[in-house]
PDB file of N, CA and C in Angstrom:
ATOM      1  N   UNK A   1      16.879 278.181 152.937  1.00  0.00           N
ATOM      2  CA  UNK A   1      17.230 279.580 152.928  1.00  0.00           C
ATOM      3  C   UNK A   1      17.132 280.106 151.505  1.00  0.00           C
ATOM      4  N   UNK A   2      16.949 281.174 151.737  1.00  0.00           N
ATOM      5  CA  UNK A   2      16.976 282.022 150.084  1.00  0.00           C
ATOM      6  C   UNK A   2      18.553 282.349 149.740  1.00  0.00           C
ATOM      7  N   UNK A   3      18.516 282.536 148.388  1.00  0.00           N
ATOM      8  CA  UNK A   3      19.682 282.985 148.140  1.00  0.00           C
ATOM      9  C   UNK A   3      19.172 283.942 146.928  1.00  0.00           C
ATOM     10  N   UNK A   4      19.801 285.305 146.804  1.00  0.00           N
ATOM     11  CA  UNK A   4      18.544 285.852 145.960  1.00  0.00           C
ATOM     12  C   UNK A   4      20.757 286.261 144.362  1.00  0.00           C
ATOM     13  N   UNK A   5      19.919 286.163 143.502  1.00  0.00           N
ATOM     14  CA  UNK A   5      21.043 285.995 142.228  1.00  0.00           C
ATOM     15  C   UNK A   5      20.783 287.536 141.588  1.00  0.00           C
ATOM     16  N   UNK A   6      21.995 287.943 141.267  1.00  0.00           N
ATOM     17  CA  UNK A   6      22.006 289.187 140.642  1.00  0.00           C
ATOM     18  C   UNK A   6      21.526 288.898 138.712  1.00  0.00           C
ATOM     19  N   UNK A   7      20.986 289.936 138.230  1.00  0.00           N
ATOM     20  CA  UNK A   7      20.509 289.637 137.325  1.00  0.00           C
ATOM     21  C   UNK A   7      21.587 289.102 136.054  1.00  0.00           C
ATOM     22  N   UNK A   8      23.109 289.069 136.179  1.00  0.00           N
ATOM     23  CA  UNK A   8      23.982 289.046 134.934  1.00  0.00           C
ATOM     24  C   UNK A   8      23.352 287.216 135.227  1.00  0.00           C
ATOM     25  N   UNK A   9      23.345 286.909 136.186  1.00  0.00           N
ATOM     26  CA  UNK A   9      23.798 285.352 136.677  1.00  0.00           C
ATOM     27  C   UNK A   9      22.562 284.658 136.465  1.00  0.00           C
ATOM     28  N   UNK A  10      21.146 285.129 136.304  1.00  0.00           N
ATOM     29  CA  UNK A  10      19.739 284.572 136.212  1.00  0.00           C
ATOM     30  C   UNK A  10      19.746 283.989 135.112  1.00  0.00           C
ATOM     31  N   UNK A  11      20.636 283.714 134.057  1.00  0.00           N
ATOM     32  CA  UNK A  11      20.488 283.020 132.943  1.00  0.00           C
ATOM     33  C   UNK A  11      20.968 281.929 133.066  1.00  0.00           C
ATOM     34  N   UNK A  12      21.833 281.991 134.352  1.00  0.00           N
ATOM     35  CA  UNK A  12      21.995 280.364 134.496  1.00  0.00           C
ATOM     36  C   UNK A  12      21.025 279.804 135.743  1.00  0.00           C
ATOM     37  N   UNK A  13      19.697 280.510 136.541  1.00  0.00           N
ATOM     38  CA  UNK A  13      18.992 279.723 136.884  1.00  0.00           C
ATOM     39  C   UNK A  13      17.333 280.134 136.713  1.00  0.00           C
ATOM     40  N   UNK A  14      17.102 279.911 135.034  1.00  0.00           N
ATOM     41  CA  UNK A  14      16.276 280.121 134.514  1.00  0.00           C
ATOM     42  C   UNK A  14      15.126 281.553 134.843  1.00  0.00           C
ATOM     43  N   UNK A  15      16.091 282.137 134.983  1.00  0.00           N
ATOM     44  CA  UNK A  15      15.820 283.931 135.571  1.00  0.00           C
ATOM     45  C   UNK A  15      15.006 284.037 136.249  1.00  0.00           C
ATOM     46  N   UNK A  16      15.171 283.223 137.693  1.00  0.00           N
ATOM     47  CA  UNK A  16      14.947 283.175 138.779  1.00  0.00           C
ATOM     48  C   UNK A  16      15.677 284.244 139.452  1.00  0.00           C
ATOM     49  N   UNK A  17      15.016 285.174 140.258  1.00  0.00           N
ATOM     50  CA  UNK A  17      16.047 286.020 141.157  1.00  0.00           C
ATOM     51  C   UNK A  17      15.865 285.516 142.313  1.00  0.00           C
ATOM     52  N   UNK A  18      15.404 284.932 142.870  1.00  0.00           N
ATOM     53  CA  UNK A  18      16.066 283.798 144.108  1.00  0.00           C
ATOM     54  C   UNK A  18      15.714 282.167 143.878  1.00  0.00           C
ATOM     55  N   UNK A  19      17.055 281.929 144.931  1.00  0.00           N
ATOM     56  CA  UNK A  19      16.711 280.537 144.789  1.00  0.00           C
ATOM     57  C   UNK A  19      16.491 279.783 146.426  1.00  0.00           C
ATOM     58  N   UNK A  20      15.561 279.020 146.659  1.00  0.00           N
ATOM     59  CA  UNK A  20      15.760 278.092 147.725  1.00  0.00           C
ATOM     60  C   UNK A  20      16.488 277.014 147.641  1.00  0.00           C
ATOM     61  N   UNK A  21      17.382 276.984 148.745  1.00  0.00           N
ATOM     62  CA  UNK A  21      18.619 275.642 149.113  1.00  0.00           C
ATOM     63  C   UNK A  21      17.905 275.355 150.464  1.00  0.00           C
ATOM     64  N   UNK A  22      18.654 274.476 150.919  1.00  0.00           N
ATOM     65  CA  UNK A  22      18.820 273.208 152.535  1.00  0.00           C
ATOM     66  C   UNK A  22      20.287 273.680 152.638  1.00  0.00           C
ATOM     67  N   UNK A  23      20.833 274.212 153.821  1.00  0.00           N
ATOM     68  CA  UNK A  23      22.332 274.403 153.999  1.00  0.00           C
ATOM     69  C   UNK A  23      21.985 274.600 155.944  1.00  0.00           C
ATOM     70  N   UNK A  24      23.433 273.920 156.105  1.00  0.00           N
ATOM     71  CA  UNK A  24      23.721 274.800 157.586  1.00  0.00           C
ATOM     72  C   UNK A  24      24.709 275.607 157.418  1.00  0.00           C
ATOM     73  N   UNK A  25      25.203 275.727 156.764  1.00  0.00           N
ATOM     74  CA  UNK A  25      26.799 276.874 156.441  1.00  0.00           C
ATOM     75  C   UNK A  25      25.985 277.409 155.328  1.00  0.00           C
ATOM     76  N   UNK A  26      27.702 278.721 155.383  1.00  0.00           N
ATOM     77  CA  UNK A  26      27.059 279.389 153.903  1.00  0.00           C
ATOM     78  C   UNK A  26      27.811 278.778 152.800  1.00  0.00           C
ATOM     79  N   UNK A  27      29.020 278.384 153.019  1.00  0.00           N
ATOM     80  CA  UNK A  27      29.825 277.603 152.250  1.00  0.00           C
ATOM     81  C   UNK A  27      28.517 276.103 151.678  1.00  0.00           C
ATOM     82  N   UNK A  28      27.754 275.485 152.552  1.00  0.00           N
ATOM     83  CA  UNK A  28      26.630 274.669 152.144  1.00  0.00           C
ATOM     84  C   UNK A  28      26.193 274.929 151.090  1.00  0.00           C
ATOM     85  N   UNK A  29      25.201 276.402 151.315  1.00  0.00           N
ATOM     86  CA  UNK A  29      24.552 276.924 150.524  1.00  0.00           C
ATOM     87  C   UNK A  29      24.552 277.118 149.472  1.00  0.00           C
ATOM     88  N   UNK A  30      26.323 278.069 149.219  1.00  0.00           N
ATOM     89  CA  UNK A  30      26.761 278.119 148.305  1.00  0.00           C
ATOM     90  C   UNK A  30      27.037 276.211 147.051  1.00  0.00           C
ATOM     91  N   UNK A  31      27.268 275.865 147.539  1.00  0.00           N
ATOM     92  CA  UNK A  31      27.685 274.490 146.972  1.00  0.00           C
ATOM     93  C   UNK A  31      26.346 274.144 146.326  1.00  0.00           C
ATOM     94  N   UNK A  32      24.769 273.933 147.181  1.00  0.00           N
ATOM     95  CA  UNK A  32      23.732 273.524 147.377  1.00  0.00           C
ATOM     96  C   UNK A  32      23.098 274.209 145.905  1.00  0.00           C
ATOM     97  N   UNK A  33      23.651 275.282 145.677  1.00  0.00           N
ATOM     98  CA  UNK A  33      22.965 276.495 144.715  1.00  0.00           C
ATOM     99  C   UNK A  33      23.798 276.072 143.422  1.00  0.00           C
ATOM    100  N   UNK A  34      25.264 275.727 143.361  1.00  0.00           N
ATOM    101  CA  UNK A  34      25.855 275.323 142.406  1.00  0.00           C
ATOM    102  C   UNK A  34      25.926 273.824 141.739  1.00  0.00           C
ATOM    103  N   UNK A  35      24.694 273.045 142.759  1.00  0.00           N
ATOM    104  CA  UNK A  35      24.688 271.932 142.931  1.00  0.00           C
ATOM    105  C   UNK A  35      23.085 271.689 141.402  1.00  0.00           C
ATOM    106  N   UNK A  36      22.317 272.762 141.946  1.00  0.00           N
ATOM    107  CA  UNK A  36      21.081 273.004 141.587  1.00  0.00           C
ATOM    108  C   UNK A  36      21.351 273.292 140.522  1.00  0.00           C
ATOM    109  N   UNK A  37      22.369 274.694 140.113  1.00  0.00           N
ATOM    110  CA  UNK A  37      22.395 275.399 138.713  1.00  0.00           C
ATOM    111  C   UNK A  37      23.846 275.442 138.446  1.00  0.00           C
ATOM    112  N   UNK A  38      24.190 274.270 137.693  1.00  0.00           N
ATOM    113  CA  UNK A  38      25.784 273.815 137.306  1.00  0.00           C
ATOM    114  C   UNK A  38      26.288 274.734 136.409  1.00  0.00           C
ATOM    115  N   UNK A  39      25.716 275.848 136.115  1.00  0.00           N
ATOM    116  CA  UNK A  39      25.957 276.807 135.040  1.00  0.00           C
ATOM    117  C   UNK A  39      26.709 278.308 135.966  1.00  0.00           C
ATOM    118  N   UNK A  40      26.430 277.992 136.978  1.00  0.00           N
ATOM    119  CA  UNK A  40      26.802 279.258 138.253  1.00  0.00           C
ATOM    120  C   UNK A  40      28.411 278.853 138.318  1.00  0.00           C
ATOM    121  N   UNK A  41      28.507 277.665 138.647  1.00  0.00           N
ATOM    122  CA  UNK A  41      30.148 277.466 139.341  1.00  0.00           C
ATOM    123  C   UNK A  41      31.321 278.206 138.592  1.00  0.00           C
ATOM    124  N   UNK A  42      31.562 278.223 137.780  1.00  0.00           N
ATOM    125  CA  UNK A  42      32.705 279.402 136.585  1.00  0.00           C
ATOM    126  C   UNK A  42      32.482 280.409 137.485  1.00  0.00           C
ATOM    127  N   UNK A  43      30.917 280.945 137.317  1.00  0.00           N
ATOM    128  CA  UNK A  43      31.079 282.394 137.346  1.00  0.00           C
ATOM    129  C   UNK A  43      31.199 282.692 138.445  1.00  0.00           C
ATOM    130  N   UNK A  44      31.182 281.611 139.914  1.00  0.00           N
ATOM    131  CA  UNK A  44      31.412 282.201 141.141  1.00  0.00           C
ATOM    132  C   UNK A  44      32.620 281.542 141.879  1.00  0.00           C
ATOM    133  N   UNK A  45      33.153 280.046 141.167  1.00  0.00           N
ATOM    134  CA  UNK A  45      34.074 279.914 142.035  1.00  0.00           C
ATOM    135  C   UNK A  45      34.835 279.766 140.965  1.00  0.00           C
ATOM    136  N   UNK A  46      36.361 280.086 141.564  1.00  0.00           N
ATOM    137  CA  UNK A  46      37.789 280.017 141.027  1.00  0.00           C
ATOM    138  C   UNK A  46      38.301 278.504 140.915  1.00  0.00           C
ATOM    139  N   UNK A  47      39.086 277.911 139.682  1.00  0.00           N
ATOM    140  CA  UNK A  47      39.376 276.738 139.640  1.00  0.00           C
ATOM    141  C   UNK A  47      39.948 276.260 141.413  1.00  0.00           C
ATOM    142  N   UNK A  48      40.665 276.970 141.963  1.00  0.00           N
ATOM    143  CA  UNK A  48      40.880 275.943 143.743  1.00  0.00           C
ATOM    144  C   UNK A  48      39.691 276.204 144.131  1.00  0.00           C
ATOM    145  N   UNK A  49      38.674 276.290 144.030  1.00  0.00           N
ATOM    146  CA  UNK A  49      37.453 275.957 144.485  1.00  0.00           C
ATOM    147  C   UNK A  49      37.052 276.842 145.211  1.00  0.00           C
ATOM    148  N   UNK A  50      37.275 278.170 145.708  1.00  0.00           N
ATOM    149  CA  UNK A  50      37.361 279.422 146.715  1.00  0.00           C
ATOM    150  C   UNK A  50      36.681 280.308 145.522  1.00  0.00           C
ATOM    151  N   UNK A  51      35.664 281.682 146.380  1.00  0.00           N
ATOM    152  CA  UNK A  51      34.896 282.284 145.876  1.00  0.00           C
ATOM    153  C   UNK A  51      35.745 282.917 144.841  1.00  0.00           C
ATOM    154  N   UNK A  52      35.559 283.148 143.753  1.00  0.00           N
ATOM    155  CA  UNK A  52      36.189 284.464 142.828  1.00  0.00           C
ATOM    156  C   UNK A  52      36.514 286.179 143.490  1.00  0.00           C
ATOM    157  N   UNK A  53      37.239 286.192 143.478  1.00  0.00           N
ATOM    158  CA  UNK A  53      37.463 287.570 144.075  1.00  0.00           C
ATOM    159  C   UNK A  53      36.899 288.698 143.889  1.00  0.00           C
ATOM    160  N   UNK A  54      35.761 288.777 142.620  1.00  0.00           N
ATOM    161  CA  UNK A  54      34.856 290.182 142.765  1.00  0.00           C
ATOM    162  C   UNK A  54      33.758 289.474 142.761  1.00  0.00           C
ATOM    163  N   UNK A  55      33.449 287.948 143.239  1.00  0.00           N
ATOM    164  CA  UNK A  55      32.057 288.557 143.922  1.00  0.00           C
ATOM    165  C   UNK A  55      31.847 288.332 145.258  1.00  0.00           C
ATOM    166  N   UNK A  56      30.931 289.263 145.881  1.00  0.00           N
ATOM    167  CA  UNK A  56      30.743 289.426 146.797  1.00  0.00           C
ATOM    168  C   UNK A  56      29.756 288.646 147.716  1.00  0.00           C
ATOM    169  N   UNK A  57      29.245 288.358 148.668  1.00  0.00           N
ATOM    170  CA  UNK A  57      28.596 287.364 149.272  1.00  0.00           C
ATOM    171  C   UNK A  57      27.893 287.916 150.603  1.00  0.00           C
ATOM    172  N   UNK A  58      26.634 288.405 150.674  1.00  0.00           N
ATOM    173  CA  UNK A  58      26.050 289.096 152.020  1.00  0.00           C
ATOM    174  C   UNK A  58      25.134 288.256 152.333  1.00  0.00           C
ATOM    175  N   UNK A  59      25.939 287.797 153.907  1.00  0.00           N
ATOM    176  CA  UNK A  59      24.481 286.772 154.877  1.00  0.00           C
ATOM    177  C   UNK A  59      24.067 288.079 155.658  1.00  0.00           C
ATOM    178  N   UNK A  60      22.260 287.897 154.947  1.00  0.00           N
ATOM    179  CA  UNK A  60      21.567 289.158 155.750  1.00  0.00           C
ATOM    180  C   UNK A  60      22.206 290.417 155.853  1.00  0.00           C
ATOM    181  N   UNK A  61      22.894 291.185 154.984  1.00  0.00           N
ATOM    182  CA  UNK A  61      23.180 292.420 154.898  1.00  0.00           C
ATOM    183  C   UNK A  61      24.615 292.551 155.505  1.00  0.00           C
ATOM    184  N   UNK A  62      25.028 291.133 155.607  1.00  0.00           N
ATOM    185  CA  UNK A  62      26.902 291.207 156.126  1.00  0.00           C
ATOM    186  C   UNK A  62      27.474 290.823 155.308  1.00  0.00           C
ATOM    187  N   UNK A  63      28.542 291.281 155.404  1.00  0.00           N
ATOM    188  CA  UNK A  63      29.329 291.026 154.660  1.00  0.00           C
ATOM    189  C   UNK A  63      30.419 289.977 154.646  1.00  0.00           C
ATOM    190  N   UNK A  64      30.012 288.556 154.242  1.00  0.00           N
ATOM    191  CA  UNK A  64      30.935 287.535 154.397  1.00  0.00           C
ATOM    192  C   UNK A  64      32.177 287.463 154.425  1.00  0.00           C
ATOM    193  N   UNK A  65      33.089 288.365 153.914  1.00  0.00           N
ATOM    194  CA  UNK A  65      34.625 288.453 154.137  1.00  0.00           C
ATOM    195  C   UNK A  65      34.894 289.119 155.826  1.00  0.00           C
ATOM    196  N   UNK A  66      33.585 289.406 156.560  1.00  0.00           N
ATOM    197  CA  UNK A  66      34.128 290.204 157.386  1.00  0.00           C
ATOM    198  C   UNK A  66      33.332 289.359 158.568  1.00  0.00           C
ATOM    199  N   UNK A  67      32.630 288.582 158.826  1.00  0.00           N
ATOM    200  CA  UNK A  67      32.100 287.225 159.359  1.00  0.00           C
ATOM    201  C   UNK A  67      33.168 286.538 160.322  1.00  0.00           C
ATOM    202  N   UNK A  68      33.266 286.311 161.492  1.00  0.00           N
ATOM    203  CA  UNK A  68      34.566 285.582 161.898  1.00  0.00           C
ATOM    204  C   UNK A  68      34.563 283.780 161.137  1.00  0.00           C
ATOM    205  N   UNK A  69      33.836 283.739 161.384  1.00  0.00           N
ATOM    206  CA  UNK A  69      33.425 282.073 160.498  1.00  0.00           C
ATOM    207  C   UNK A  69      33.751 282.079 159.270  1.00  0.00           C
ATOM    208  N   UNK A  70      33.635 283.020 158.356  1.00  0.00           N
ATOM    209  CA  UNK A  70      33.033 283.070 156.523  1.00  0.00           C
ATOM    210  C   UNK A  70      32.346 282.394 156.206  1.00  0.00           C
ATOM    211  N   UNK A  71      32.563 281.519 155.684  1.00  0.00           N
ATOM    212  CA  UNK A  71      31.804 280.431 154.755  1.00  0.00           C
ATOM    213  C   UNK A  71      31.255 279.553 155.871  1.00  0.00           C
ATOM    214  N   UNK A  72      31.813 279.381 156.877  1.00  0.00           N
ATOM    215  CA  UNK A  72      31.445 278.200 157.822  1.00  0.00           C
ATOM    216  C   UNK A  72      30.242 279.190 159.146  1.00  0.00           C
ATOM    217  N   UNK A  73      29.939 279.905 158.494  1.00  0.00           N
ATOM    218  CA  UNK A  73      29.225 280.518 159.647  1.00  0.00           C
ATOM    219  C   UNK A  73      28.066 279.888 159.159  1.00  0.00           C
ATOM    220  N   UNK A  74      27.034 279.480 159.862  1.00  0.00           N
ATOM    221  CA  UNK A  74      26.264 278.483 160.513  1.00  0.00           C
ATOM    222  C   UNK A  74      24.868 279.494 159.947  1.00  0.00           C
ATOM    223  N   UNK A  75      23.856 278.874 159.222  1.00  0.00           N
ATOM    224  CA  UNK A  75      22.305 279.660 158.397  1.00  0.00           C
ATOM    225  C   UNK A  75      21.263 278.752 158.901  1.00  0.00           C
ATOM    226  N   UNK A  76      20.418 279.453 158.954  1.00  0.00           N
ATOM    227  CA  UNK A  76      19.285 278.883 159.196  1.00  0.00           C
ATOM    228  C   UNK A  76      18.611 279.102 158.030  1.00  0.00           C
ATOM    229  N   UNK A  77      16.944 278.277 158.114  1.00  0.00           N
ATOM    230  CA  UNK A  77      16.150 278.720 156.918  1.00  0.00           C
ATOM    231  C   UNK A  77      15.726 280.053 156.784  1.00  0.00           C
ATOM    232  N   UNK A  78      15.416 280.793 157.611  1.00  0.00           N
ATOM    233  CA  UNK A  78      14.791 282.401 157.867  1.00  0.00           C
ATOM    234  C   UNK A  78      16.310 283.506 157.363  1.00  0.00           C
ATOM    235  N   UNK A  79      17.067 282.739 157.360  1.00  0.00           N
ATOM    236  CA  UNK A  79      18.462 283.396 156.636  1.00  0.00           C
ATOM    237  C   UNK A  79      18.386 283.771 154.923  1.00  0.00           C
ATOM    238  N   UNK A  80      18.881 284.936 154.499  1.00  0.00           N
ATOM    239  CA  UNK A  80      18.970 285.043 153.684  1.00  0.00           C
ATOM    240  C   UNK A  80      20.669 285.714 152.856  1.00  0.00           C
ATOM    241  N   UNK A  81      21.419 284.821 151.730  1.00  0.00           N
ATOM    242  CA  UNK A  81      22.406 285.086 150.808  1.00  0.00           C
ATOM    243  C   UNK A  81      22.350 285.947 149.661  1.00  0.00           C
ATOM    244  N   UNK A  82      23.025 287.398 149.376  1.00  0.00           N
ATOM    245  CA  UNK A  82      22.663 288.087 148.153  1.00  0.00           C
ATOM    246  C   UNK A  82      24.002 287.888 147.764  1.00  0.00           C
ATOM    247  N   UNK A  83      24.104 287.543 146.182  1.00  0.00           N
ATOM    248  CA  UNK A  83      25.358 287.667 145.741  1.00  0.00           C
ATOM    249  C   UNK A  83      25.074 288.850 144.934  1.00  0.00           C
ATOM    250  N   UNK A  84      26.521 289.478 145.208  1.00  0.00           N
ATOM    251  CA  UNK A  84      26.710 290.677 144.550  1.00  0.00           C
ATOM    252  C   UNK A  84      28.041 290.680 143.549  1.00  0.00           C
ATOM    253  N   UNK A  85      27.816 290.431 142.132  1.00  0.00           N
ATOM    254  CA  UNK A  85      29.312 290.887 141.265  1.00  0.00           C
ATOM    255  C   UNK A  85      29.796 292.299 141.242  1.00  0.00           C
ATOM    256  N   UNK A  86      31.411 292.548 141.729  1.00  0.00           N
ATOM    257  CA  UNK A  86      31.867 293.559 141.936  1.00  0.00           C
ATOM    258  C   UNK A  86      31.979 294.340 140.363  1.00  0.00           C
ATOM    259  N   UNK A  87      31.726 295.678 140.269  1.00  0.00           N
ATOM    260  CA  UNK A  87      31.385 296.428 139.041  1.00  0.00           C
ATOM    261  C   UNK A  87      32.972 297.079 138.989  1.00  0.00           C
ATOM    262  N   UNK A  88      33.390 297.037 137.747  1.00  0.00           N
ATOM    263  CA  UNK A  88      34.688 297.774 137.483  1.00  0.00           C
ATOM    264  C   UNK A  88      34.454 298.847 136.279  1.00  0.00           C
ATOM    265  N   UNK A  89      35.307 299.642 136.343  1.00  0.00           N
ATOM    266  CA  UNK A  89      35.403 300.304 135.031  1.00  0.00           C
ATOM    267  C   UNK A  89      35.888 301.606 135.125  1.00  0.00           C
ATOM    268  N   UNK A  90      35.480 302.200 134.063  1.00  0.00           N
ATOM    269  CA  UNK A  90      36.452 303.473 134.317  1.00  0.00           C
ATOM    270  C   UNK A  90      37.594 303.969 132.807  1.00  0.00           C
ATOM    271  N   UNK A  91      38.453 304.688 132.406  1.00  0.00           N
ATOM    272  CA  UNK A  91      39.717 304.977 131.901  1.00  0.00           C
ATOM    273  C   UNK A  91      40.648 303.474 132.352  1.00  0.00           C
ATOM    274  N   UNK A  92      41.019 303.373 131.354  1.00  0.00           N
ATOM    275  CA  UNK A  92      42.310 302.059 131.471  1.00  0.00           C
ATOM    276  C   UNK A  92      44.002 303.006 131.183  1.00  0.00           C
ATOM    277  N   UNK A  93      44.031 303.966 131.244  1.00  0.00           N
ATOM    278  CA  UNK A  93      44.993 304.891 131.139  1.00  0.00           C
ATOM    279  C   UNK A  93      45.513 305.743 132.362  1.00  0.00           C
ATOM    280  N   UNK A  94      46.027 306.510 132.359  1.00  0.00           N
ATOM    281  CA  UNK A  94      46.165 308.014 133.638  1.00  0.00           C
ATOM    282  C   UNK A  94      46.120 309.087 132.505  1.00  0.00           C
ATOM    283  N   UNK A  95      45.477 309.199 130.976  1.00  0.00           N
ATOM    284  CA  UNK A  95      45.513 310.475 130.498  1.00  0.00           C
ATOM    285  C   UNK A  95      44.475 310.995 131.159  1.00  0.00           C
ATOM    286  N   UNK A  96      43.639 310.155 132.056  1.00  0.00           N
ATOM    287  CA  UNK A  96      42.047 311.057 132.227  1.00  0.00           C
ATOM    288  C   UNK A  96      42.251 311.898 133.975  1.00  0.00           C
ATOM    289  N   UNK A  97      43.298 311.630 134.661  1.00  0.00           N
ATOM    290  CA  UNK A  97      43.130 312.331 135.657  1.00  0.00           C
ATOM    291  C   UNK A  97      43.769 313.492 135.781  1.00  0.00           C
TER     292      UNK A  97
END
C-alpha cells in the first residue's frame, strides 16, 4: 500500500512523498513505515506508543479516528494512507478578539 508523507516529514524519508509498505492493518502500516524510516517515530508516535494527537491519519479519504476498527481496520495493497500534521496558530492572547 502507499502511504503518501506530508512535506515537513520527507526529510526523514529521503523526500520521498510516498512510501510503499506490506501491511494488513493500518496500525501495520503505520509500524511498517516507521520500521523503514526510524526518523518518523518522534514525530508520529507518542512515547506509549499511540498516534500523537495532531496528526492525523486518512485510509482513502477517511478519517481514521472515525473508522469503527482504527488502526486495526484491515488494507489492502490498492489502499491508500495520507498523513496529515494538524496546523495551529493564531494570537496566543484574547487582546486580538
Amino acid at each position: 500500500m502507499k502511504i503518501h508523507v506530508p512535506t515537513p516529514l520527507r526529510a526523514y524519508t529521503d523526500q520521498k512523498e510516498s512510501v510503499e509498505v506490506n501491511a494488513t492493518n493500518v496500525a501495520g502500516a503505520l509500524h511498517a513505515l516507521v520500521e523503514a524510516h526510524p526518523g518518523l517515530k518522534t514525530n508520529l508516535f507518542a512515547a506509549d506508543g499511540n498516534l500523537r494527537s495532531f496528526v492525523n491519519v486518512y485510509l482513502n479519504d477517511e478519517d481514521l479516528r472515525y473508522l469503527p476498527q482504527k488502526d486495526q481496520t484491515a488494507v489492502t495493497d490498492a489502499d491508500e494512507l495520507t498523513i496529515i500534521p494538524s496546523i495551529a496558530g493564531g494570537c496566543c492572547c484574547c487582546c486580538c478578539l
